[in-house]
PDB file of N, CA and C in Angstrom:
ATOM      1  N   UNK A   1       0.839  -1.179   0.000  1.00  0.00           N
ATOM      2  CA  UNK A   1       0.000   0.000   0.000  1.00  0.00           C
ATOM      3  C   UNK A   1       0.882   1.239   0.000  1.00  0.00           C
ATOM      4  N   UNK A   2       0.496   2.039  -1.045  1.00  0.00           N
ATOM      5  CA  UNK A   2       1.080   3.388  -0.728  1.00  0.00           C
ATOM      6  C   UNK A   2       0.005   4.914   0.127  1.00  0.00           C
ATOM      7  N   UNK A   3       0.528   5.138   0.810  1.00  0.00           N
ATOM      8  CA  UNK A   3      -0.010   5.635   1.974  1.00  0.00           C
ATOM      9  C   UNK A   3       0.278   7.041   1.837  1.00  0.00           C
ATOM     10  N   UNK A   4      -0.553   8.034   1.214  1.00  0.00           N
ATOM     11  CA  UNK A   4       0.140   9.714   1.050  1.00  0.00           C
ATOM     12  C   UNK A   4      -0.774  10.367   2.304  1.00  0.00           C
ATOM     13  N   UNK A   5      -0.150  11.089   3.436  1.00  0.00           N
ATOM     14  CA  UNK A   5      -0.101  11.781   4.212  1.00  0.00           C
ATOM     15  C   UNK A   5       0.084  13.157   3.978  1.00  0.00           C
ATOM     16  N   UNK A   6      -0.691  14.198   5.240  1.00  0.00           N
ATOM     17  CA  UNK A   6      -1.024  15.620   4.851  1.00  0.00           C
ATOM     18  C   UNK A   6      -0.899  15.396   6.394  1.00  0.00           C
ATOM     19  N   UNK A   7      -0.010  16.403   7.200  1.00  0.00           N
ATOM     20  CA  UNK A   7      -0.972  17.043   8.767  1.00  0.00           C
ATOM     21  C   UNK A   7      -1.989  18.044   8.397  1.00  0.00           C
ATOM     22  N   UNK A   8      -2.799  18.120   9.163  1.00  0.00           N
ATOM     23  CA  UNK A   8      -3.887  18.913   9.340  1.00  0.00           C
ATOM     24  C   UNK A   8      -2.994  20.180   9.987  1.00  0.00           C
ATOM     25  N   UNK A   9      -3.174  21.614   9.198  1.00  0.00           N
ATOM     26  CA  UNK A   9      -2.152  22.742   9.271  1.00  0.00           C
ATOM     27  C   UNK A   9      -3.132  23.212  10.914  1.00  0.00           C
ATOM     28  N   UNK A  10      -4.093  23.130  11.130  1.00  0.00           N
ATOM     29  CA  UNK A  10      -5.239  23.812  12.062  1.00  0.00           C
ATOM     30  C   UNK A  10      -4.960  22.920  13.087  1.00  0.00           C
ATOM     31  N   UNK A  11      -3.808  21.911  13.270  1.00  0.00           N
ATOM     32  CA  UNK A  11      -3.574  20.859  14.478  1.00  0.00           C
ATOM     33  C   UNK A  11      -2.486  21.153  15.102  1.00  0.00           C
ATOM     34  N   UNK A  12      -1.289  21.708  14.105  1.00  0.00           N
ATOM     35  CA  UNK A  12      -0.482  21.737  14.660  1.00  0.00           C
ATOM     36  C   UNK A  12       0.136  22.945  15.243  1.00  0.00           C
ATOM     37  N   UNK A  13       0.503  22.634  16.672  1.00  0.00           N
ATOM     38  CA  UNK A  13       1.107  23.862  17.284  1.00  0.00           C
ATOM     39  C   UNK A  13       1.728  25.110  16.754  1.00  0.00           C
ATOM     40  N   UNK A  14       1.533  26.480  17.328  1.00  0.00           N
ATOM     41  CA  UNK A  14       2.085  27.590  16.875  1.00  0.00           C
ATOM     42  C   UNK A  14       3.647  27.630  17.383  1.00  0.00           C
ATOM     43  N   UNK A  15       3.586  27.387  18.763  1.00  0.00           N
ATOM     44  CA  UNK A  15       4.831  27.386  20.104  1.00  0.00           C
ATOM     45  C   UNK A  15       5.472  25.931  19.569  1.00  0.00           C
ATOM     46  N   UNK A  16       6.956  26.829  18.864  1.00  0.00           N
ATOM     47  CA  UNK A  16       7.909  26.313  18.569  1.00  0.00           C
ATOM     48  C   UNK A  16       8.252  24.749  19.396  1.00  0.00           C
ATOM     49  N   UNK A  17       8.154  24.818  20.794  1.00  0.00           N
ATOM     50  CA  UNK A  17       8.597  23.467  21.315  1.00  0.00           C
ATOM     51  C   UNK A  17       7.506  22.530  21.045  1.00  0.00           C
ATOM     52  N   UNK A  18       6.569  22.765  21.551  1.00  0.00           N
ATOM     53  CA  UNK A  18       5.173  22.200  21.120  1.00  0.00           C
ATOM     54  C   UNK A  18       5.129  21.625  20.131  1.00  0.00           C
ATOM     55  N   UNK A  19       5.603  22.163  19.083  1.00  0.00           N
ATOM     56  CA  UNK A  19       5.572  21.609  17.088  1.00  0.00           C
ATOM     57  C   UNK A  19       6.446  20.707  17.187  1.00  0.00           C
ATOM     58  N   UNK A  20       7.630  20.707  17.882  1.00  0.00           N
ATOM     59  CA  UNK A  20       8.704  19.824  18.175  1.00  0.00           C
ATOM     60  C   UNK A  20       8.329  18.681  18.399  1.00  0.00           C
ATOM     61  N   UNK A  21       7.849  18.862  19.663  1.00  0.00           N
ATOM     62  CA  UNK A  21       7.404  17.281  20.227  1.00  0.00           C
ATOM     63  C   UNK A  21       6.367  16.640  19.741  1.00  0.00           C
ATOM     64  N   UNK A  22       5.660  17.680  18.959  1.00  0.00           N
ATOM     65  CA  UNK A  22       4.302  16.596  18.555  1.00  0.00           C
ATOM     66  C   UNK A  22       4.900  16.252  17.116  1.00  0.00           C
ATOM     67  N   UNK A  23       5.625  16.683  16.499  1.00  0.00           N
ATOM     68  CA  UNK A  23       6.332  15.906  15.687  1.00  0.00           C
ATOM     69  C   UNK A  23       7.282  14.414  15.799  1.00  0.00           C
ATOM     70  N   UNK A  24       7.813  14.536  16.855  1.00  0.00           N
ATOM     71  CA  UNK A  24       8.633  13.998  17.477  1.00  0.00           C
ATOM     72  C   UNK A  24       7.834  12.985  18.163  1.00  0.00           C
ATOM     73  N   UNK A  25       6.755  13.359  18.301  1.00  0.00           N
ATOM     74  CA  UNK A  25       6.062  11.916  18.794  1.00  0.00           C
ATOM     75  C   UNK A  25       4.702  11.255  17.960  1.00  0.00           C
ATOM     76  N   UNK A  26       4.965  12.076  16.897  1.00  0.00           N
ATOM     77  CA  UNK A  26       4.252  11.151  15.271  1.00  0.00           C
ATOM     78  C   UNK A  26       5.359  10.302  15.006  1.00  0.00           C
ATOM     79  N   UNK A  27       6.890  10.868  14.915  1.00  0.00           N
ATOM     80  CA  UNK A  27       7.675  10.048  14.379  1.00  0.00           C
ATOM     81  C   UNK A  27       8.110   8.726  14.781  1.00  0.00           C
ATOM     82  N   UNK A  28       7.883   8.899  16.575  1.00  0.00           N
ATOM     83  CA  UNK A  28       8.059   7.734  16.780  1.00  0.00           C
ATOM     84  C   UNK A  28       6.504   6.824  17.098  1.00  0.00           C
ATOM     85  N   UNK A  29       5.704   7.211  16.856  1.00  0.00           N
ATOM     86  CA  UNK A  29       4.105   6.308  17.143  1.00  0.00           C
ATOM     87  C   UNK A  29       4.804   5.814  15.449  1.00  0.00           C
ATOM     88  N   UNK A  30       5.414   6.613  14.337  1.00  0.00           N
ATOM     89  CA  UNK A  30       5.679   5.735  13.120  1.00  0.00           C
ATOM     90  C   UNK A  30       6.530   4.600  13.171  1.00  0.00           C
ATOM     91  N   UNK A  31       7.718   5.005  13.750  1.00  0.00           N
ATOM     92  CA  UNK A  31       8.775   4.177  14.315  1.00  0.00           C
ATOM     93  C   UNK A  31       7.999   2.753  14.470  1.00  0.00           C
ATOM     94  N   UNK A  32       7.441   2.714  15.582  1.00  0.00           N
ATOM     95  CA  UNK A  32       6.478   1.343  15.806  1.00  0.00           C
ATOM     96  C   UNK A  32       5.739   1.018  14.863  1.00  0.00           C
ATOM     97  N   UNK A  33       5.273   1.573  14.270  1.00  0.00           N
ATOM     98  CA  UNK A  33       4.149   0.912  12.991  1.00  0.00           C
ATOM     99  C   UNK A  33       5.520   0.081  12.400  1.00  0.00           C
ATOM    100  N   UNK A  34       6.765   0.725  12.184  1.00  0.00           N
ATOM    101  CA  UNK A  34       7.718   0.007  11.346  1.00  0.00           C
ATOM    102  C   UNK A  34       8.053  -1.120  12.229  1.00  0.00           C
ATOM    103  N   UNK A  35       7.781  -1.173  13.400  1.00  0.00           N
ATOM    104  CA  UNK A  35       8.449  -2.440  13.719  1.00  0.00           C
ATOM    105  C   UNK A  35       7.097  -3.631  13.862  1.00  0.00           C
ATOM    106  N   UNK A  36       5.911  -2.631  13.934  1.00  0.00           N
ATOM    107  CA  UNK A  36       4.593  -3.629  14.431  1.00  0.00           C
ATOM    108  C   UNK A  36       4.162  -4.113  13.313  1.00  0.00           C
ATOM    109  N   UNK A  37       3.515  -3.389  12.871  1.00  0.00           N
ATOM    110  CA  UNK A  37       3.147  -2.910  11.345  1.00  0.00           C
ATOM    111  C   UNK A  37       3.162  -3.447  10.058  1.00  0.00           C
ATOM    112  N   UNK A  38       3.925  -3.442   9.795  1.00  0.00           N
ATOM    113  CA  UNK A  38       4.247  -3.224   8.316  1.00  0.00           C
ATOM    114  C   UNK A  38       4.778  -2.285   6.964  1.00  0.00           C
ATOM    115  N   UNK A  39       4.735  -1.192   8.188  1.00  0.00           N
ATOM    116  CA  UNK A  39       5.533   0.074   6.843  1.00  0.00           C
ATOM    117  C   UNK A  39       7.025  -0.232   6.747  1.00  0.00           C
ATOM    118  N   UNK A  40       6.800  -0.511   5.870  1.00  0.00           N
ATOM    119  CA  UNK A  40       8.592  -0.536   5.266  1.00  0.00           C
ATOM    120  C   UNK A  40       9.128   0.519   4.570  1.00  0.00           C
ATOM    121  N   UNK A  41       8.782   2.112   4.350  1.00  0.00           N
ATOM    122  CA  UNK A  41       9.202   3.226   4.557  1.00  0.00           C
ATOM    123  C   UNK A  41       8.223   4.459   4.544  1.00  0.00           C
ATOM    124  N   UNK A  42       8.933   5.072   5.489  1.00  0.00           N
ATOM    125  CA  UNK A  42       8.171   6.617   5.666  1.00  0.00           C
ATOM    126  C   UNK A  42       8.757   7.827   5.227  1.00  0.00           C
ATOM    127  N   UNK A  43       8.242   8.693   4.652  1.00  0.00           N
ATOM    128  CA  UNK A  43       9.410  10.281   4.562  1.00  0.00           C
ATOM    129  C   UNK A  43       7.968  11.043   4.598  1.00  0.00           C
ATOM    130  N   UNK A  44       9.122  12.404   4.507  1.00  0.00           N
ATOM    131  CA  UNK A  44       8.274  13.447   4.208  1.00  0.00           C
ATOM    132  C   UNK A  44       9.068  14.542   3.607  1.00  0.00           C
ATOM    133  N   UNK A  45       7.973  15.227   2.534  1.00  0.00           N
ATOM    134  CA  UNK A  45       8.192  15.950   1.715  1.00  0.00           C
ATOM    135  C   UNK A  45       8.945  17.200   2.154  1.00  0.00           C
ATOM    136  N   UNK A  46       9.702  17.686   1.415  1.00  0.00           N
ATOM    137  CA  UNK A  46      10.874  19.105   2.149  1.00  0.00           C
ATOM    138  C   UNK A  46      10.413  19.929   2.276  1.00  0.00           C
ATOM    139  N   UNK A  47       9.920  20.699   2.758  1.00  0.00           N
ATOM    140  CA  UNK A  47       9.269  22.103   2.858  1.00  0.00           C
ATOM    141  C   UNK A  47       7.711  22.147   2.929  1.00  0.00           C
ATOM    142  N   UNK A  48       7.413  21.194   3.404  1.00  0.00           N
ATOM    143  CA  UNK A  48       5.518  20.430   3.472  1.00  0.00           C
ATOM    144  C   UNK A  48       5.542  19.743   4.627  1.00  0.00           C
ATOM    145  N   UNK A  49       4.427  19.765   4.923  1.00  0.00           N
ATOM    146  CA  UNK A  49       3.608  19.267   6.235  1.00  0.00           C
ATOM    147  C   UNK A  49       2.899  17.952   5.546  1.00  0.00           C
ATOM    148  N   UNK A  50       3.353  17.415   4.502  1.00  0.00           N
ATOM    149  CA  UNK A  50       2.951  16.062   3.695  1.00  0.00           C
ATOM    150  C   UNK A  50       4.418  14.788   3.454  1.00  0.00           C
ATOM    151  N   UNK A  51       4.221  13.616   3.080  1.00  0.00           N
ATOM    152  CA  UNK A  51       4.486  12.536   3.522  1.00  0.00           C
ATOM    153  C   UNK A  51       3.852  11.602   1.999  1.00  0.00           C
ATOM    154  N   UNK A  52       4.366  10.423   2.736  1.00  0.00           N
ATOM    155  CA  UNK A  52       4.159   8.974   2.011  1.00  0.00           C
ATOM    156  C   UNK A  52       4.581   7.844   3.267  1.00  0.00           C
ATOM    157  N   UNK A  53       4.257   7.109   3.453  1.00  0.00           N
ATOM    158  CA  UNK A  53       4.684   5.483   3.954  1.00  0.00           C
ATOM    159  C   UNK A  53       3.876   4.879   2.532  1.00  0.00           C
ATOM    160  N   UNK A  54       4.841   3.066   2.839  1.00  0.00           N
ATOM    161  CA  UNK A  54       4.685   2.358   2.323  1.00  0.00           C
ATOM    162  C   UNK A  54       4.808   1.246   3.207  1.00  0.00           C
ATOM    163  N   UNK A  55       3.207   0.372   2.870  1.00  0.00           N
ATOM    164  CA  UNK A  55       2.962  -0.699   3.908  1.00  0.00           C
ATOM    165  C   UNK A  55       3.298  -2.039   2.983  1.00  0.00           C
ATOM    166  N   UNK A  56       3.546  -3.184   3.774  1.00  0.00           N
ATOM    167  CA  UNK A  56       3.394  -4.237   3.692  1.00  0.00           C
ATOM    168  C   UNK A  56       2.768  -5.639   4.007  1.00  0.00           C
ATOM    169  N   UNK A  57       2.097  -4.667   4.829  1.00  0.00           N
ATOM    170  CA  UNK A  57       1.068  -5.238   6.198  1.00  0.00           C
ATOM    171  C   UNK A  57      -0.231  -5.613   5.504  1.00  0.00           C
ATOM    172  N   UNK A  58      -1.133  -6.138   5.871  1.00  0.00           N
ATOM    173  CA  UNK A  58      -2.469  -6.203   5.818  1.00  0.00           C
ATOM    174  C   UNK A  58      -3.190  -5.083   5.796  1.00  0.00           C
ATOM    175  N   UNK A  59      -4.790  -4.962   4.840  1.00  0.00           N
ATOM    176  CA  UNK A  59      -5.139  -4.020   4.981  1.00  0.00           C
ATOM    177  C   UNK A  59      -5.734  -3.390   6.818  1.00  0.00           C
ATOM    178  N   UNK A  60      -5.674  -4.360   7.404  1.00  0.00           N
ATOM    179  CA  UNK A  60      -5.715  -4.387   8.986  1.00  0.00           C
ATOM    180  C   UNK A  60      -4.838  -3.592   9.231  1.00  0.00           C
ATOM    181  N   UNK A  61      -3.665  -4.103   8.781  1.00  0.00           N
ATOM    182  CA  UNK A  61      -2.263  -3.100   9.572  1.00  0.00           C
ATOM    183  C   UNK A  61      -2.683  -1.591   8.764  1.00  0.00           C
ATOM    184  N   UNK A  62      -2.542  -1.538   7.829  1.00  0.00           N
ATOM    185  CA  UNK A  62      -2.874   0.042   7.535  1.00  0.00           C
ATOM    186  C   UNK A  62      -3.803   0.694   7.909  1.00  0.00           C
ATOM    187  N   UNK A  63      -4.867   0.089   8.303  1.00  0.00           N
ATOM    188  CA  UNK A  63      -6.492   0.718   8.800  1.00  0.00           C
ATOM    189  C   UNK A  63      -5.683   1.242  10.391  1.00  0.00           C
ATOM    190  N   UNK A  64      -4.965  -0.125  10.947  1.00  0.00           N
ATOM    191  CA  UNK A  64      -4.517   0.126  12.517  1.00  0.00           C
ATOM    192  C   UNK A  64      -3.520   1.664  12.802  1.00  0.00           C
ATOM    193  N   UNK A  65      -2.303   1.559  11.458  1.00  0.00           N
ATOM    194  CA  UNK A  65      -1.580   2.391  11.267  1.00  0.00           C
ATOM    195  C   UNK A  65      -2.013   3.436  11.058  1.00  0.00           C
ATOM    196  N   UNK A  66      -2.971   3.800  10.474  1.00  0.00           N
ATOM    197  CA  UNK A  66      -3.258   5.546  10.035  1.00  0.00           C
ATOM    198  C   UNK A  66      -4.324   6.028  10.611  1.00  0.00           C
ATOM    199  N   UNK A  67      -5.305   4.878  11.661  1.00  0.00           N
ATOM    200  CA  UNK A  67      -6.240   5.418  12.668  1.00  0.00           C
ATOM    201  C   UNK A  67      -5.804   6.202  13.886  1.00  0.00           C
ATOM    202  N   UNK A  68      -4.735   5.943  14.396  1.00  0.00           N
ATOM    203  CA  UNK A  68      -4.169   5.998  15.735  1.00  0.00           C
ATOM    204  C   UNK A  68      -3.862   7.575  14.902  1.00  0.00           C
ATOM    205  N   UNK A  69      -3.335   8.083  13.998  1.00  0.00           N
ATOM    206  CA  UNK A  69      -3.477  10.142  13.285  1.00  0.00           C
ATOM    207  C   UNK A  69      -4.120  10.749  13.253  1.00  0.00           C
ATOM    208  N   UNK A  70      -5.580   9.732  12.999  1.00  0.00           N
ATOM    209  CA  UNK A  70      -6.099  10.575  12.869  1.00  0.00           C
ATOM    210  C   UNK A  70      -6.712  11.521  14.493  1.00  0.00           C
ATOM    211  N   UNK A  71      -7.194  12.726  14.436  1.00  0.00           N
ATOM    212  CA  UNK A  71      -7.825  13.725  13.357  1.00  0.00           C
ATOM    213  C   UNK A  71      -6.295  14.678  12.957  1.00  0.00           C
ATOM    214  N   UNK A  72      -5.336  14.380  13.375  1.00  0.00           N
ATOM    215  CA  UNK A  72      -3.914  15.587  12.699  1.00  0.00           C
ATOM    216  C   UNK A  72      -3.688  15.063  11.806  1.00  0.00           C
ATOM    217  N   UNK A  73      -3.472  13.881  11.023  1.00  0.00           N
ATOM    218  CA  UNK A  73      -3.374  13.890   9.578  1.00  0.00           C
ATOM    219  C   UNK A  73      -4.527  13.283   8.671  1.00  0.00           C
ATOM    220  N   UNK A  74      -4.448  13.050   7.150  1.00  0.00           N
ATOM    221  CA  UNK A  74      -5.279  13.246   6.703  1.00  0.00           C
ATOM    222  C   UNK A  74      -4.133  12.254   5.423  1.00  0.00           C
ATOM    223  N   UNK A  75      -5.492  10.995   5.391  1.00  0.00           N
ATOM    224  CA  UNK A  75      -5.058   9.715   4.276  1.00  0.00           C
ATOM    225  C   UNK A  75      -5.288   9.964   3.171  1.00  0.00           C
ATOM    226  N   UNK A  76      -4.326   9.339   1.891  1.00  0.00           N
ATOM    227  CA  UNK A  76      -5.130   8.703   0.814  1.00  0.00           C
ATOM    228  C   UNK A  76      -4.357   7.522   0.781  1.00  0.00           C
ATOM    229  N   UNK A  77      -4.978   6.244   0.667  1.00  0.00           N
ATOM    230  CA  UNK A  77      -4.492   5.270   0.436  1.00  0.00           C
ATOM    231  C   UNK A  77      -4.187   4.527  -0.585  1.00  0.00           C
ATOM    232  N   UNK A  78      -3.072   3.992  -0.901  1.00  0.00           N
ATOM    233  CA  UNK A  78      -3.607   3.389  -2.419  1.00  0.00           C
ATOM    234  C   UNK A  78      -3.173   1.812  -2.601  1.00  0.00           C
ATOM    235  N   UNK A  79      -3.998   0.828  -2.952  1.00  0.00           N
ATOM    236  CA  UNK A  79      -3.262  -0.317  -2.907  1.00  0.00           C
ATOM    237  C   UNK A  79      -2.609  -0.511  -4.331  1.00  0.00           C
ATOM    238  N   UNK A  80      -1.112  -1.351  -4.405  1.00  0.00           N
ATOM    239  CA  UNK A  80      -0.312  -1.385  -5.269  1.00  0.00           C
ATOM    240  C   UNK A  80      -0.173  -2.911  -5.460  1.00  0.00           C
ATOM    241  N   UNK A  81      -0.403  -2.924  -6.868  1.00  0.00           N
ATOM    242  CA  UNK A  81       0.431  -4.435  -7.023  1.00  0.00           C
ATOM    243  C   UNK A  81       1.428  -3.914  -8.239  1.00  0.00           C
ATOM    244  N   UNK A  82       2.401  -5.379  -7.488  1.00  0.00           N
ATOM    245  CA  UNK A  82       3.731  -5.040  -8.328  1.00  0.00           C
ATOM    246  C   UNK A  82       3.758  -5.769  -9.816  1.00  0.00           C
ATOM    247  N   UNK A  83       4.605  -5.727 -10.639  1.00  0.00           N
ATOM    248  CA  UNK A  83       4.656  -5.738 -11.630  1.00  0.00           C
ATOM    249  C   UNK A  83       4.618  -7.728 -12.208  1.00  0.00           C
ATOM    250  N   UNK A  84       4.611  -8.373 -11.431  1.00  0.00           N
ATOM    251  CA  UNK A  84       4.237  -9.651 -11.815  1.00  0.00           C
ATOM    252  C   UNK A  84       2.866 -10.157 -11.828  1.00  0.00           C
ATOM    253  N   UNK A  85       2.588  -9.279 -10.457  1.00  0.00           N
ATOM    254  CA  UNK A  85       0.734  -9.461  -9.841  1.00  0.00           C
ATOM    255  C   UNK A  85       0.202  -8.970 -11.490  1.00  0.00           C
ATOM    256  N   UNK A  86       0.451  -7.842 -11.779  1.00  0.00           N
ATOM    257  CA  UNK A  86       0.002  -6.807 -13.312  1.00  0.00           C
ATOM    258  C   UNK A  86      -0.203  -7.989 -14.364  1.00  0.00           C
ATOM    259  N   UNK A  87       1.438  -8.381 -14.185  1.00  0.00           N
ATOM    260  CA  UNK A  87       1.327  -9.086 -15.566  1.00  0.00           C
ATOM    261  C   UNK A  87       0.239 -10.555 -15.531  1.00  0.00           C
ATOM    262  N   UNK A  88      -0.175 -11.010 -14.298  1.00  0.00           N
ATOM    263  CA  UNK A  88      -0.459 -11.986 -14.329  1.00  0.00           C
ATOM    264  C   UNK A  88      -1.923 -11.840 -14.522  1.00  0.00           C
ATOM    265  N   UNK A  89      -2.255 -10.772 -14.147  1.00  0.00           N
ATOM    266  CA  UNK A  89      -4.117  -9.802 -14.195  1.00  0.00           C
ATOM    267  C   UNK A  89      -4.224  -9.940 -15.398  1.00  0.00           C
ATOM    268  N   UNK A  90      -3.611  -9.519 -15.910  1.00  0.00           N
ATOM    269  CA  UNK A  90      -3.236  -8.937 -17.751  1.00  0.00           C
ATOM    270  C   UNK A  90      -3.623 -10.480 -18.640  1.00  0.00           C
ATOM    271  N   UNK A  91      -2.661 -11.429 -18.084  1.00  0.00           N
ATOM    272  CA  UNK A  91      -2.485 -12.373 -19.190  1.00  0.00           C
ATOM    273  C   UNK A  91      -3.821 -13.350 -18.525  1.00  0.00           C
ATOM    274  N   UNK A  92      -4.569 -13.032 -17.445  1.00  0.00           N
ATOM    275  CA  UNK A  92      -5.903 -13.968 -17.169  1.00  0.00           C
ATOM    276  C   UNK A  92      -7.191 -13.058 -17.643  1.00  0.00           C
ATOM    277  N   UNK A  93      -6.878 -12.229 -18.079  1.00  0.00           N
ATOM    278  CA  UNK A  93      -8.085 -11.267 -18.813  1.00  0.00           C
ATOM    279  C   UNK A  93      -8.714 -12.206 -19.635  1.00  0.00           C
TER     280      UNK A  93
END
């Protein structure tokens, strides 16, 4: 699953330390999704309050993973198959 992330701009703190830590403690509630989970990578965009993970988990694990954000961020999810799954859709048409 590819997983595109937004914080909610109206969530997050004005007071500099404040923005800190609640960053700082998205990153690590992510941290654990990577070890519980199933995301096998997270970033975020340079100069944006937006993101991507990428799961490997069940659609369970991603429902589990991006509930515990909400209401400060804001999903789109997308499920991915890779390029053998494709070809194999393709050639059972």
């Amino acid at each position: 699953y590819l997983v595109m992330w937004e914080a909610d701009q109206s969530k997050i703190p004005l007071d500099p330390e404040e923005r800190k830590m609640s960053w700082l403690g998205a990153i690590e509630m992510e941290r654990q999704n990577m070890k519980e989970r199933g995301t096998v990578d997270w970033g975020c965009f340079i100069g944006t309050t937006k993101g991507y993970s990428i799961h490997e988990g069940s659609k369970e694990d991603v429902i589990n993973s991006t509930l515990q954000f909400i209401p400060y961020f804001k999903f789109q999810i997308f499920e991915v198959v890779n390029i053998d799954e494709l070809e194999s859709a393709i050639k059972n048409m």
